[in-house]
N, C-alpha and C. Protein backbone atom coordinates (compact mmCIF):
# COMPACT_ATOMS: atom_id res chain seq x y z
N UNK A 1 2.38 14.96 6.14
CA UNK A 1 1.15 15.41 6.75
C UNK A 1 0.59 14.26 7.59
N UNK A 2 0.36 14.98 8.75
CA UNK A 2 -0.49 13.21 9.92
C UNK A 2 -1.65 13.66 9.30
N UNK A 3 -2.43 12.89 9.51
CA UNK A 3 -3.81 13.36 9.49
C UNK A 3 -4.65 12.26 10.76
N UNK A 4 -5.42 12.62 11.26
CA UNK A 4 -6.23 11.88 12.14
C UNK A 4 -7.46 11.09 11.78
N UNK A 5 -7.25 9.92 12.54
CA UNK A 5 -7.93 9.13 12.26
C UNK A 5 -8.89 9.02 13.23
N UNK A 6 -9.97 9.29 13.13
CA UNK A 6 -10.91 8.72 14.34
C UNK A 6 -10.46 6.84 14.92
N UNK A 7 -10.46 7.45 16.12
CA UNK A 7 -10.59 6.05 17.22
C UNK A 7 -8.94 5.67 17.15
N UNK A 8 -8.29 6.45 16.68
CA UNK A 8 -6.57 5.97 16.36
C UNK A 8 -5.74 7.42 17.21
N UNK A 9 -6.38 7.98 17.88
CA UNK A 9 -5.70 9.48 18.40
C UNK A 9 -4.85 8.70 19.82
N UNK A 10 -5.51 7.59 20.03
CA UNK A 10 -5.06 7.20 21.36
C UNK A 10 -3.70 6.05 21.67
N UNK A 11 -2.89 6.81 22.08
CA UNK A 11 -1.38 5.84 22.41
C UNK A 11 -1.71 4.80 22.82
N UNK A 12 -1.37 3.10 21.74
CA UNK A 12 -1.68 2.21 22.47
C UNK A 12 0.31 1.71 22.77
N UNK A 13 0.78 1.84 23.80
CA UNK A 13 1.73 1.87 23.95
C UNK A 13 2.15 0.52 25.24
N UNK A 14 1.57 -0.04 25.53
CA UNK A 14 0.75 -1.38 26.71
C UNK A 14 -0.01 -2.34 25.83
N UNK A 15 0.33 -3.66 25.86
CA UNK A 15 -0.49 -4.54 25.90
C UNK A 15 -2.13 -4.54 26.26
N UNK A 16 -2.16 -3.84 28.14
CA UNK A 16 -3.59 -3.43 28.23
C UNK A 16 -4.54 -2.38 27.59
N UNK A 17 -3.93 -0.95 26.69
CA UNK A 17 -4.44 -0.38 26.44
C UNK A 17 -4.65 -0.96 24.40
N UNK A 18 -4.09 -2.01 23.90
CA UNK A 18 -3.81 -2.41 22.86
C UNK A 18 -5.16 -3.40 23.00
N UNK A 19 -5.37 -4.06 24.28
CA UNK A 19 -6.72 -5.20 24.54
C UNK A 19 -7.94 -4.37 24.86
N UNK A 20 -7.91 -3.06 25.57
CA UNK A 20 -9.18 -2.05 25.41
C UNK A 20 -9.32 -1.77 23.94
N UNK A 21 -8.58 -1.15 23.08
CA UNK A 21 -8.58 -1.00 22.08
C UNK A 21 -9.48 -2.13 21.32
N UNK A 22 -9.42 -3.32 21.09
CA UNK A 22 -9.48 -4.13 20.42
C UNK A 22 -11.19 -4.39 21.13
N UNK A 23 -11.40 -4.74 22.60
CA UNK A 23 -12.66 -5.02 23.24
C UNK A 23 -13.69 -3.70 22.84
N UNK A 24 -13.43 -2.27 22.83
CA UNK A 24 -13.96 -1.85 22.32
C UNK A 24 -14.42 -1.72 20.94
N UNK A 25 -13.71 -2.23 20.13
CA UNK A 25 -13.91 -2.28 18.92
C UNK A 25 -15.19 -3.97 18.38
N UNK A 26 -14.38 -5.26 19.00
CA UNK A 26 -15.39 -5.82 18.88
C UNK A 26 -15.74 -6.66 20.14
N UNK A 27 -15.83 -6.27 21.56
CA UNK A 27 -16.69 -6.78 22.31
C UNK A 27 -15.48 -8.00 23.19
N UNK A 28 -14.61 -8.43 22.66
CA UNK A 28 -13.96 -9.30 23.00
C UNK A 28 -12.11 -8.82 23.44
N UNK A 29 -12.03 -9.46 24.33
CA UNK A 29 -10.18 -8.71 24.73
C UNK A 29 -9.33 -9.81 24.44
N UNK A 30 -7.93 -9.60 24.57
CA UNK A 30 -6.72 -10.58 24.06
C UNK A 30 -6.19 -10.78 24.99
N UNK A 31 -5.36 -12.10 25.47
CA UNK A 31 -4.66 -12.31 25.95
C UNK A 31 -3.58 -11.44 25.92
N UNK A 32 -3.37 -10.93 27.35
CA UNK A 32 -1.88 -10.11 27.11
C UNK A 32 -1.29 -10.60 28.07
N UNK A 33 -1.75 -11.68 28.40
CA UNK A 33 -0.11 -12.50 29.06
C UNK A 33 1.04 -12.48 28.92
N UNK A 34 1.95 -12.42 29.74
CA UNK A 34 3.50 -12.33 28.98
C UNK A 34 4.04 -13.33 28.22
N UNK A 35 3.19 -14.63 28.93
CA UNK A 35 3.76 -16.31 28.17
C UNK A 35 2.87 -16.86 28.04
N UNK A 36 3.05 -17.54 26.97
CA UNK A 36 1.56 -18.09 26.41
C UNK A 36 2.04 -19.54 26.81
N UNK A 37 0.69 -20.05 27.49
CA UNK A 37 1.48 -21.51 28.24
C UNK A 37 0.05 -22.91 27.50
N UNK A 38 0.17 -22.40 25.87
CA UNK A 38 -0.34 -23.69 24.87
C UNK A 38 -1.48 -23.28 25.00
N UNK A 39 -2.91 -23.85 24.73
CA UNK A 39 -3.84 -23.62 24.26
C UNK A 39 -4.89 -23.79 25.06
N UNK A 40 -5.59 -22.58 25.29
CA UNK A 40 -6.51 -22.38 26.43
C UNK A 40 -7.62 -21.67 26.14
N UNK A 41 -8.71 -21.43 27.02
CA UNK A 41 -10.11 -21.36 26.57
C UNK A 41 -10.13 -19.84 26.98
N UNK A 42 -10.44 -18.87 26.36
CA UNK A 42 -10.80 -17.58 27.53
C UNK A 42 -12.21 -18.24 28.83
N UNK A 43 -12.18 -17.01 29.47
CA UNK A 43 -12.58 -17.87 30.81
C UNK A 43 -14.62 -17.02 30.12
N UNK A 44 -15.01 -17.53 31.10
CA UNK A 44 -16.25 -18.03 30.36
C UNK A 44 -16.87 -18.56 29.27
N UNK A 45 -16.03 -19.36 28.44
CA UNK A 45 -16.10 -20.19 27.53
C UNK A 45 -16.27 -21.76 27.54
N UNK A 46 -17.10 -22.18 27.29
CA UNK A 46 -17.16 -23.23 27.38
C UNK A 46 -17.92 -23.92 25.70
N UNK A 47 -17.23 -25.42 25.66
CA UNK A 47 -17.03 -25.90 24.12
C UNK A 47 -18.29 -27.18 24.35
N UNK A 48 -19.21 -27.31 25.66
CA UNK A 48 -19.96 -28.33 25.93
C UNK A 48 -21.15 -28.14 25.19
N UNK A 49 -21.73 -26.68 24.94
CA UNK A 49 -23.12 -26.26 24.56
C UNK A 49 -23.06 -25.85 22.63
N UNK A 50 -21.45 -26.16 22.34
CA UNK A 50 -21.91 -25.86 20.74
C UNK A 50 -20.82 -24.58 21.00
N UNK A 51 -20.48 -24.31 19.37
CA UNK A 51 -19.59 -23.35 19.52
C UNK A 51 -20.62 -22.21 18.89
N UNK A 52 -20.68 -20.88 19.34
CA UNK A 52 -21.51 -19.84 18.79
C UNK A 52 -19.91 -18.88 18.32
N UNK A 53 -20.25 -17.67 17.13
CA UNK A 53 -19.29 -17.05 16.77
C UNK A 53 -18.90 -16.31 17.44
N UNK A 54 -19.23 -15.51 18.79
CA UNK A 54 -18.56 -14.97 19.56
C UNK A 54 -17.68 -15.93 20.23
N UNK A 55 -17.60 -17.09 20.78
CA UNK A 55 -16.92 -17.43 21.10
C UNK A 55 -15.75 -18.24 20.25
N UNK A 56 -15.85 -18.01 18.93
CA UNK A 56 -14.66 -18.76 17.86
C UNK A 56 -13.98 -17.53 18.24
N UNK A 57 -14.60 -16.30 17.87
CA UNK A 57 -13.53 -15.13 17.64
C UNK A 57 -12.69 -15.01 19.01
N UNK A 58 -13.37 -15.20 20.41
CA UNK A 58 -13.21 -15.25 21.62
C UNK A 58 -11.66 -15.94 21.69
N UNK A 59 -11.96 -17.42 21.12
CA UNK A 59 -10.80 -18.08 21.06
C UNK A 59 -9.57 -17.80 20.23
N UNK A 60 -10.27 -17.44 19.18
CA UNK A 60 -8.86 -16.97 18.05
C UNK A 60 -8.05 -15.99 18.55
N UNK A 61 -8.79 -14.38 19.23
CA UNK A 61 -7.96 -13.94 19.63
C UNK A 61 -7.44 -14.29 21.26
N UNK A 62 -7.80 -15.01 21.56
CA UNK A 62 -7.28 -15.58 22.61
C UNK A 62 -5.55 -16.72 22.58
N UNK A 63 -5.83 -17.37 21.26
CA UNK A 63 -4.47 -18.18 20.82
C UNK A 63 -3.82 -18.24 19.85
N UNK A 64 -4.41 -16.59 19.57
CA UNK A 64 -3.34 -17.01 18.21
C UNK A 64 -2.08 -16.59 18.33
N UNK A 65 -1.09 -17.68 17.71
CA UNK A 65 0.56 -17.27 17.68
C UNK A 65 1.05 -16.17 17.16
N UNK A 66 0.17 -15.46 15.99
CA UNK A 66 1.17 -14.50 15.29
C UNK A 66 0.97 -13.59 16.19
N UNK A 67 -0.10 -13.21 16.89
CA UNK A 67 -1.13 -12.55 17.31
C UNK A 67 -0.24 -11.92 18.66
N UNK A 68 0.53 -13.65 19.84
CA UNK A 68 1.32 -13.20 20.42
C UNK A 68 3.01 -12.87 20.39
N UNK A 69 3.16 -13.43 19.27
CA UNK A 69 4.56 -12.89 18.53
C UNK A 69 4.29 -11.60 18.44
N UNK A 70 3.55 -10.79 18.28
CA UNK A 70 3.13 -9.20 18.48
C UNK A 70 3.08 -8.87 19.47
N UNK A 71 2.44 -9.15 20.49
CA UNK A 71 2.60 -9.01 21.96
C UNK A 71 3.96 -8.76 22.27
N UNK A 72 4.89 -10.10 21.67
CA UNK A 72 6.28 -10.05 22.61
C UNK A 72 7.27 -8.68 21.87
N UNK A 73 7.04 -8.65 20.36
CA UNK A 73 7.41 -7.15 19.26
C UNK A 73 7.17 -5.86 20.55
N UNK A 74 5.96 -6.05 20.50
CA UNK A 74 5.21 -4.91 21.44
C UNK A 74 6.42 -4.64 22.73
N UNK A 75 6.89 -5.54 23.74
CA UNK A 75 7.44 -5.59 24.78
C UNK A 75 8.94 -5.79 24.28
N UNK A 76 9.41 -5.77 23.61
CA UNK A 76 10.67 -5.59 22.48
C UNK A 76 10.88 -4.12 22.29
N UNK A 77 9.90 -3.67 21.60
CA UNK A 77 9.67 -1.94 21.34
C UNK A 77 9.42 -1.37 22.54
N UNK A 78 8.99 -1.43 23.80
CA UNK A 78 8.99 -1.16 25.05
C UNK A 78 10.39 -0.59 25.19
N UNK A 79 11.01 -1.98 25.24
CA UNK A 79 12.67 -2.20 26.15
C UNK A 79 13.80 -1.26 25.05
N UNK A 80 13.38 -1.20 24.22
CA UNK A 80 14.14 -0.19 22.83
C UNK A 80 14.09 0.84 23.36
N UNK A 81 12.77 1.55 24.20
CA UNK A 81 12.16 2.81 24.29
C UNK A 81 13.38 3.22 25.65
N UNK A 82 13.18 2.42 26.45
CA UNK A 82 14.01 2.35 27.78
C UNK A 82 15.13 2.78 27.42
N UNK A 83 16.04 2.02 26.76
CA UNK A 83 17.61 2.04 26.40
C UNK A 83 17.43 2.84 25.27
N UNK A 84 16.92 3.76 24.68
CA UNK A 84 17.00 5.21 24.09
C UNK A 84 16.63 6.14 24.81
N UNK A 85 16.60 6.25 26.09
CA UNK A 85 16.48 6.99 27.00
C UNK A 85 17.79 6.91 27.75
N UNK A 86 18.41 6.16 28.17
CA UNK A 86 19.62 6.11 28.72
C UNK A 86 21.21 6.48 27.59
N UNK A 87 22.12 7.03 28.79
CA UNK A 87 22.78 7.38 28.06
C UNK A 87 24.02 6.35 28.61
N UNK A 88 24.59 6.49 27.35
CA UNK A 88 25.75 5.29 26.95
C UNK A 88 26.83 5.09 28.19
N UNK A 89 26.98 3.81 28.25
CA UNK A 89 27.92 3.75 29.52
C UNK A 89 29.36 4.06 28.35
N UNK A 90 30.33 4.48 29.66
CA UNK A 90 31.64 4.97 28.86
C UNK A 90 32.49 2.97 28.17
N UNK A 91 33.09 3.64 27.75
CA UNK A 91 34.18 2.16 27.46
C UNK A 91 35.07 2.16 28.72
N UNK A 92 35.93 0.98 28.28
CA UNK A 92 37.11 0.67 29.43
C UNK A 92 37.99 1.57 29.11
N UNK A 93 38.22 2.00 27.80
CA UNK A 93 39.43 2.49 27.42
C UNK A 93 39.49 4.15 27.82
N UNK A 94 38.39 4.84 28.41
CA UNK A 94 38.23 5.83 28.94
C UNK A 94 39.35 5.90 30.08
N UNK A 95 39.66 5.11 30.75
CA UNK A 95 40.04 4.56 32.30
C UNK A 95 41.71 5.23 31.92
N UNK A 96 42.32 4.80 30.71
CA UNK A 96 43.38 4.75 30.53
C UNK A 96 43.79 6.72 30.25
N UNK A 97 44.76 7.13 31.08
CA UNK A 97 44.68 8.77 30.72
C UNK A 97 45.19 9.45 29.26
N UNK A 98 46.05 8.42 28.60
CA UNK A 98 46.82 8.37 27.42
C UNK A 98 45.95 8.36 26.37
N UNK A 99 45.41 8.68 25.98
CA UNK A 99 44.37 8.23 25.21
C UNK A 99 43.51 9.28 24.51
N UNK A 100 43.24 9.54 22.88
CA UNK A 100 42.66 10.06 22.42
C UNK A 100 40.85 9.74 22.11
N UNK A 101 40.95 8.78 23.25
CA UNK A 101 39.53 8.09 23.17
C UNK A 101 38.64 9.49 24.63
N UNK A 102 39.75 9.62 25.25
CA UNK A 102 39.45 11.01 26.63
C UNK A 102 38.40 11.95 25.09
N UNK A 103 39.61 12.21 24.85
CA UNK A 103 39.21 13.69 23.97
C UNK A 103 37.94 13.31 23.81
N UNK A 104 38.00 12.21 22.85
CA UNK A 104 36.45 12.12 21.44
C UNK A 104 35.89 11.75 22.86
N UNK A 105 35.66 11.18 24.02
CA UNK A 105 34.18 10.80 24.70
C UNK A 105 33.43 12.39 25.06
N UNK A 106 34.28 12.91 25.48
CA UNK A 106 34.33 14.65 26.14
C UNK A 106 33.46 15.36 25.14
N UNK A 107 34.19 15.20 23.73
CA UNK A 107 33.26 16.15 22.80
C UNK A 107 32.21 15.36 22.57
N UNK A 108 32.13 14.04 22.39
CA UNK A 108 30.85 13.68 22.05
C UNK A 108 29.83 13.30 22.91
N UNK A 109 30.10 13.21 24.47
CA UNK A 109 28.93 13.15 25.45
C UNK A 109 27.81 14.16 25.22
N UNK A 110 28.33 15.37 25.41
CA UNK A 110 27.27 17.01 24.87
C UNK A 110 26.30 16.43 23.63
N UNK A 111 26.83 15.65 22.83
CA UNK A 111 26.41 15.86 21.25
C UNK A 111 25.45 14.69 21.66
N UNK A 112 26.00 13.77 22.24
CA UNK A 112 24.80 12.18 22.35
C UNK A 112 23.90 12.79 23.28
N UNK A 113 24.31 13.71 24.32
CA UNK A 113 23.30 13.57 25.26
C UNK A 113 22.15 14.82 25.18
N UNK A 114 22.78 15.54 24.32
CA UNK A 114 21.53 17.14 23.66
C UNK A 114 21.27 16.38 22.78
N UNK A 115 21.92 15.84 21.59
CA UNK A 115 21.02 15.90 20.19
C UNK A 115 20.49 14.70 19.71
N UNK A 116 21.34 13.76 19.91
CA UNK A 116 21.34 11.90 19.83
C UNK A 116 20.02 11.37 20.61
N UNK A 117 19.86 11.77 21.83
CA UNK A 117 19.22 11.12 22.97
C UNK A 117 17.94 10.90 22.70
N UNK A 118 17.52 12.55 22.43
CA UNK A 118 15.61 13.15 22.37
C UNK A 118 15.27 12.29 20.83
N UNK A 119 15.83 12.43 20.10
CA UNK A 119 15.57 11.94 18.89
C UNK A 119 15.56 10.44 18.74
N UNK A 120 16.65 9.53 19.62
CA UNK A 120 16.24 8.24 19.91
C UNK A 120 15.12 7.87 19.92
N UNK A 121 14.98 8.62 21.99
CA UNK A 121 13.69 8.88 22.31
C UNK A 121 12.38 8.71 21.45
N UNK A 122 12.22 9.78 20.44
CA UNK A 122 10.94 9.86 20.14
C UNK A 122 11.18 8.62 18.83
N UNK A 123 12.50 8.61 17.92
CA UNK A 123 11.67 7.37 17.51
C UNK A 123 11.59 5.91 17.86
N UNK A 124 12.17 5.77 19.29
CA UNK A 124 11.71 4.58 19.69
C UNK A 124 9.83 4.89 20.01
N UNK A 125 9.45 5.65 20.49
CA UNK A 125 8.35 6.22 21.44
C UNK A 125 7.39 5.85 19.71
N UNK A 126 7.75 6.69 18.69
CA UNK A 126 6.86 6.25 17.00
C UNK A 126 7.25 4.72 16.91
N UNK A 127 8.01 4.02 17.27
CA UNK A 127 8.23 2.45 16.43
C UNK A 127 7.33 1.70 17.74
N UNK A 128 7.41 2.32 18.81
CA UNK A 128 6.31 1.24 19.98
C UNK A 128 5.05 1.92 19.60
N UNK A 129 4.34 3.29 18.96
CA UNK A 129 3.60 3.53 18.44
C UNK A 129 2.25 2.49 17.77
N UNK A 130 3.91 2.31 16.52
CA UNK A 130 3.43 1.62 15.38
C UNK A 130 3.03 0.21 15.50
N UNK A 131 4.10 -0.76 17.00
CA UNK A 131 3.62 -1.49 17.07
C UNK A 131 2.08 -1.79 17.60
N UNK A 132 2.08 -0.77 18.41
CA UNK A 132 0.42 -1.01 19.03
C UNK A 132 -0.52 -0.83 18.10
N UNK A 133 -0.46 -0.12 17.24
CA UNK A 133 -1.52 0.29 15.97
C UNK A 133 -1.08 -1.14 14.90
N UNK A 134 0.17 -1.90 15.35
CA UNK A 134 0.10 -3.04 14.38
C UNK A 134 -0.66 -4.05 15.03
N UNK A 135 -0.59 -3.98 15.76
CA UNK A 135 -1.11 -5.31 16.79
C UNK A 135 -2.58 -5.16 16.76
N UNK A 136 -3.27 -3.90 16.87
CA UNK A 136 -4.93 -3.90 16.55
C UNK A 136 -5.03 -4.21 15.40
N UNK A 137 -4.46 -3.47 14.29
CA UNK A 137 -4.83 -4.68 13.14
C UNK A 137 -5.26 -5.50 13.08
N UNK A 138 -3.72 -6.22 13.55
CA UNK A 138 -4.12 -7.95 13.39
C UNK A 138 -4.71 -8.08 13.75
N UNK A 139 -4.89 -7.99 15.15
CA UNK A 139 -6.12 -8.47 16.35
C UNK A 139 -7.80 -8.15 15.56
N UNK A 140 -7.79 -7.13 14.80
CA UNK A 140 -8.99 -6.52 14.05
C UNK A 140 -9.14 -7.83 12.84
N UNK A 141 -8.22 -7.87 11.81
CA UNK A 141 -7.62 -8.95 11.26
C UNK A 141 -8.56 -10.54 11.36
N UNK A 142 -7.82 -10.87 12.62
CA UNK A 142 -8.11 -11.96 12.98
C UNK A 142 -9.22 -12.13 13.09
N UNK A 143 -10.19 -10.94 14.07
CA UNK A 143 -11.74 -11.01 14.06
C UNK A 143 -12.52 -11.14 13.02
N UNK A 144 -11.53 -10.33 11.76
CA UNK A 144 -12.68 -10.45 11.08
C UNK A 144 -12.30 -12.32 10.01
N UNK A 145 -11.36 -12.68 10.15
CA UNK A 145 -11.05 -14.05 10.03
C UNK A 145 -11.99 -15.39 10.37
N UNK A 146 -11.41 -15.12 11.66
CA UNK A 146 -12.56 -15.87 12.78
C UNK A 146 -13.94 -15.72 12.23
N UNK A 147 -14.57 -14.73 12.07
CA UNK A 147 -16.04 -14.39 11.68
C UNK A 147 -16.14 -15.66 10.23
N UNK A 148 -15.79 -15.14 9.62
CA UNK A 148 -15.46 -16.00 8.29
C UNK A 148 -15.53 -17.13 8.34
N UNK A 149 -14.51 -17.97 8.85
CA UNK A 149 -14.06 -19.13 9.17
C UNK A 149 -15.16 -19.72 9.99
N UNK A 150 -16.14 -19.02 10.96
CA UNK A 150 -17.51 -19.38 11.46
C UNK A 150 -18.64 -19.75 10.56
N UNK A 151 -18.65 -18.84 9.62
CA UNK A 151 -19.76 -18.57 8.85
C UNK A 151 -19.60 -19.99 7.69
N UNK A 152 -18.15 -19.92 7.51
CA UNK A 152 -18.18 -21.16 6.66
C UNK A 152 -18.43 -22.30 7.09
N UNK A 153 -17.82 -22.39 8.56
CA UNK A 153 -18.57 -23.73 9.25
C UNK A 153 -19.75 -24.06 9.74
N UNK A 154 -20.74 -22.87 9.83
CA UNK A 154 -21.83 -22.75 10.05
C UNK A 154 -22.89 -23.17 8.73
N UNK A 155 -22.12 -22.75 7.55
CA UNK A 155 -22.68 -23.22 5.95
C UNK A 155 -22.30 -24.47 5.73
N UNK A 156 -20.95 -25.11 5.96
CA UNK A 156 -20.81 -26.14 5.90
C UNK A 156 -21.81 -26.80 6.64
N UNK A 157 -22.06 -26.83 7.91
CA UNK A 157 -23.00 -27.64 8.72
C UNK A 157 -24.58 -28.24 8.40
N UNK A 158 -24.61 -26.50 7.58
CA UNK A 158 -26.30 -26.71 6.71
C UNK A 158 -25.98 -27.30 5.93
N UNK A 159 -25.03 -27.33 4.74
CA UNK A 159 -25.04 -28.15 3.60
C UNK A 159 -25.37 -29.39 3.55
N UNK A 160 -24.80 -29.76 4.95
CA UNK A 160 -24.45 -31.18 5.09
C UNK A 160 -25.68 -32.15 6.16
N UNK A 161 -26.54 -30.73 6.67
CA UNK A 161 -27.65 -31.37 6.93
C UNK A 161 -29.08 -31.49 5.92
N UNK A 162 -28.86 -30.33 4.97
CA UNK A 162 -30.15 -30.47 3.62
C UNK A 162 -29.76 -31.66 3.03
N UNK A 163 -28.24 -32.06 2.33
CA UNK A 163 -27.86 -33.14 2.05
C UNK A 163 -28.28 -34.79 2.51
N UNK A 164 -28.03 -34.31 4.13
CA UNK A 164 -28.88 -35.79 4.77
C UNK A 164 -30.25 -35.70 4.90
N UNK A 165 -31.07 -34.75 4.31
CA UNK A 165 -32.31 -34.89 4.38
C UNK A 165 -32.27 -34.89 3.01
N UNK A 166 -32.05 -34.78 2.07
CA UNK A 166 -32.34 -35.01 0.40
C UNK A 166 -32.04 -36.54 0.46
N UNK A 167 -30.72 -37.17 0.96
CA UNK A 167 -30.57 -38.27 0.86
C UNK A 167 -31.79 -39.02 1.87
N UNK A 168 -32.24 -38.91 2.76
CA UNK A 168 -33.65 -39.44 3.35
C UNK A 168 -34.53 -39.42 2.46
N UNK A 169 -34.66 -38.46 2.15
CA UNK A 169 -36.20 -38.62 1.06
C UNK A 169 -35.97 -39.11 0.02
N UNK A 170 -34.68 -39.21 -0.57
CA UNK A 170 -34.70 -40.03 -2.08
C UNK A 170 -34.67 -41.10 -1.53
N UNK A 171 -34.55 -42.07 -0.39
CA UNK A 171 -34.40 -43.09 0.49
C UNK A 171 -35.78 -43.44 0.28
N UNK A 172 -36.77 -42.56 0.61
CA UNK A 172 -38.20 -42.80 0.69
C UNK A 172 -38.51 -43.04 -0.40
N UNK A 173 -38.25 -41.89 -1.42
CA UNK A 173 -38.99 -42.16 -2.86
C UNK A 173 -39.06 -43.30 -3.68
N UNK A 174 -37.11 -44.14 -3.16
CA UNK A 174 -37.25 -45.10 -3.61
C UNK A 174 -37.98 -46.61 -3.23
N UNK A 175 -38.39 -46.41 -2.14
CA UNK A 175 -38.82 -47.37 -1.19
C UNK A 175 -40.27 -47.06 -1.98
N UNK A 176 -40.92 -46.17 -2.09
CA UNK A 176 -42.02 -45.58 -2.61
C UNK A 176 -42.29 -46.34 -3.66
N UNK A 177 -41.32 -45.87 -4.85
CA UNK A 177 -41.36 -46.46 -6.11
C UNK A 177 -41.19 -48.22 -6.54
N UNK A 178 -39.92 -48.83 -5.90
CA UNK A 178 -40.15 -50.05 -5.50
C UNK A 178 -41.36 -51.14 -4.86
């Protein structure tokens, strides 16, 4: 039984429709470059004014590796989709007239190219599916990672400024008491 999922009815079958996917969901898009060329800022980002959590998440899904190891899966399951659409080039040994390889290509062209082909077809067409619905995941994943990984550095930051103000004032108290 499928059953439907709201906001999942839609073929993400592209990189670009896999980065709408994801910007609609939280505000921010992915690199869908074909090559990731090391570690880079999305473009209106800048690291001079303080980092705010839209822009951690900005960055995470902007560099993360597993993130584009999915990308390249994604364009993998593409090229699968292609070459299950095409039908098989013959062998060499076709060439030769002697040959019981004539017979079996003859009966089995009909059979690869009616019954073999469509069925490729569609499950390459479900496995590039699955990758696009894998890749929002992660990409979903990661956001909510990133968020996390903010929040803790954002707690860390307070900790460590009540800390230098407890240590000031016991600074005082003792100056006080002395």
């Amino acid at each position: 039984i499928l059953l439907s999922v709201p906001g999942m009815s839609q073929k993400k079958t592209q990189p670009a429709d896999v980065s709408k996917e994801v910007e609609s969901r939280t505000g921010h898009k992915i690199n869908t470059a074909t090559k990731a060329t090391g570690w880079v800022l999305p473009e209106g980002i800048s690291l001079d004014d303080g980092l705010t959590e839209d822009e951690a998440v900005a960055i995470a899904l902007w560099n993360n590796p597993a993130l584009q190891a999915e990308m390249a899966a994604m364009g993998l399951a593409r090229a699968d989709l292609i070459e299950a659409g095409q039908l098989r080039n013959p062998s060499l040994t076709l060439i030769f007239p002697f040959s019981a390889r004539i017979l079996e290509s003859v009966a089995n062209w009909p059979f690869e190219a009616l019954w073999q082909r469509p069925r490729r077809v569609a499950a390459a067409k479900l496995e590039l599916e699955r990758v696009g619905e894998s890749l929002v995941s992660r990409a979903l994943d990661l956001v909510r990672d990133a968020r996390l990984a903010y929040i803790d550095y954002a707690l860390a930051q307070r900790r460590a400024s009540v800390a230098a103000e407890a240590t000031r004032e016991r600074g005082e108290i003792a100056t006080i008491v002395n």
